[in-house]
Every structure is written in C-alpha cells, then in structure tokens.
Protein backbone atom coordinates (compact mmCIF):
# COMPACT_ATOMS: atom_id res chain seq x y z
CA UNK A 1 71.71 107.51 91.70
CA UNK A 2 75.51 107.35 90.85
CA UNK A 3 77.98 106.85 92.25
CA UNK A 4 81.06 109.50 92.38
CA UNK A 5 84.51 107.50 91.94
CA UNK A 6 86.78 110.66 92.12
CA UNK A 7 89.98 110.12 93.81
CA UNK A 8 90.94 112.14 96.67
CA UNK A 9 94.33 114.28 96.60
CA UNK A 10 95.87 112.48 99.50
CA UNK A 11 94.84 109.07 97.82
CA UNK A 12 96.55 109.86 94.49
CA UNK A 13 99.43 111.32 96.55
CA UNK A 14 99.66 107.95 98.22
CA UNK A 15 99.71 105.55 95.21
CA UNK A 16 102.44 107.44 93.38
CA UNK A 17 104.52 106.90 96.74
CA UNK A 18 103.82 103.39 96.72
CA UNK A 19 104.64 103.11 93.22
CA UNK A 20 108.05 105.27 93.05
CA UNK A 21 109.09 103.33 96.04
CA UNK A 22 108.26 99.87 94.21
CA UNK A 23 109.58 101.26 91.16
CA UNK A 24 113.16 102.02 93.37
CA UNK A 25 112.98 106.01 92.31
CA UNK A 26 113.10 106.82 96.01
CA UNK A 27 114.88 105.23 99.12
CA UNK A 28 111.99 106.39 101.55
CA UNK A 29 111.18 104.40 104.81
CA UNK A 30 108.13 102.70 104.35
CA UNK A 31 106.27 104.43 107.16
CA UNK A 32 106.83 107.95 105.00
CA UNK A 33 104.99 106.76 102.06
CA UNK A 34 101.97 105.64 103.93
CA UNK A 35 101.97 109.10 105.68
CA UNK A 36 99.30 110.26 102.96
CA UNK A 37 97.17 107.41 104.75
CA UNK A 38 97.30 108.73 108.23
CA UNK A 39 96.84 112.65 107.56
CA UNK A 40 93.55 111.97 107.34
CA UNK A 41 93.22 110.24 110.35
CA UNK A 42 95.14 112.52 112.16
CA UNK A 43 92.99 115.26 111.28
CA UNK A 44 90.12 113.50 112.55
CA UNK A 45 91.10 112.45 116.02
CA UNK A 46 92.79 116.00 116.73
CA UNK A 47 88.58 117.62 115.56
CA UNK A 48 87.56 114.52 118.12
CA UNK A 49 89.79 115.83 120.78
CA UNK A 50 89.30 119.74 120.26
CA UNK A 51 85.50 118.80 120.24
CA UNK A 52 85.86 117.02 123.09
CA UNK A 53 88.28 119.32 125.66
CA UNK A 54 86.98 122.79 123.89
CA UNK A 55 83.15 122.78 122.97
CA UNK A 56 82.60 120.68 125.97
C-alpha cells in the first residue's frame, strides 16, 4: 500500500501566503494568510450544524 502525498489546493494556497508574507511581498494581517487553514474547518462545522438542525 502507498501512500498518496499530494498536496491539497488550500494547503499550497496557504504556504505561498506564508512565504510572500515572510518574504515582505505583501503587508497582509497575519490572520488573512492563515485563512486557507480555517476554510476547511469552516466548511466542516457549518455540514455539522446543517446535519444537525436540518436532517434531524
């Protein structure tokens, strides 16, 4: 069995962020380049609560 090591979209989106905003190429807060980091887990608590207040 191997193992797949493909890179999701938001995670490359997210480490050339991080790295333009090291580099100084943009002047974003800090809490816009980690966005890529919480769409996912955004997406996951609003299928939690739709599960929970609509199929319920």
């Amino acid at each position: 069995m191997s193992k797949s090591s493909a890179v999701s979209a938001t995670e490359l989106l997210q480490i050339v962020f991080i790295v333009l905003k090291l580099c100084g190429v943009i002047e974003w807060s800090w809490w816009i380049v980690l966005l890529p980091t919480l769409i996912p887990v955004v997406l996951m608590i609003g299928a939690l609560v739709f599960v929970h207040f609509v199929i319920r």
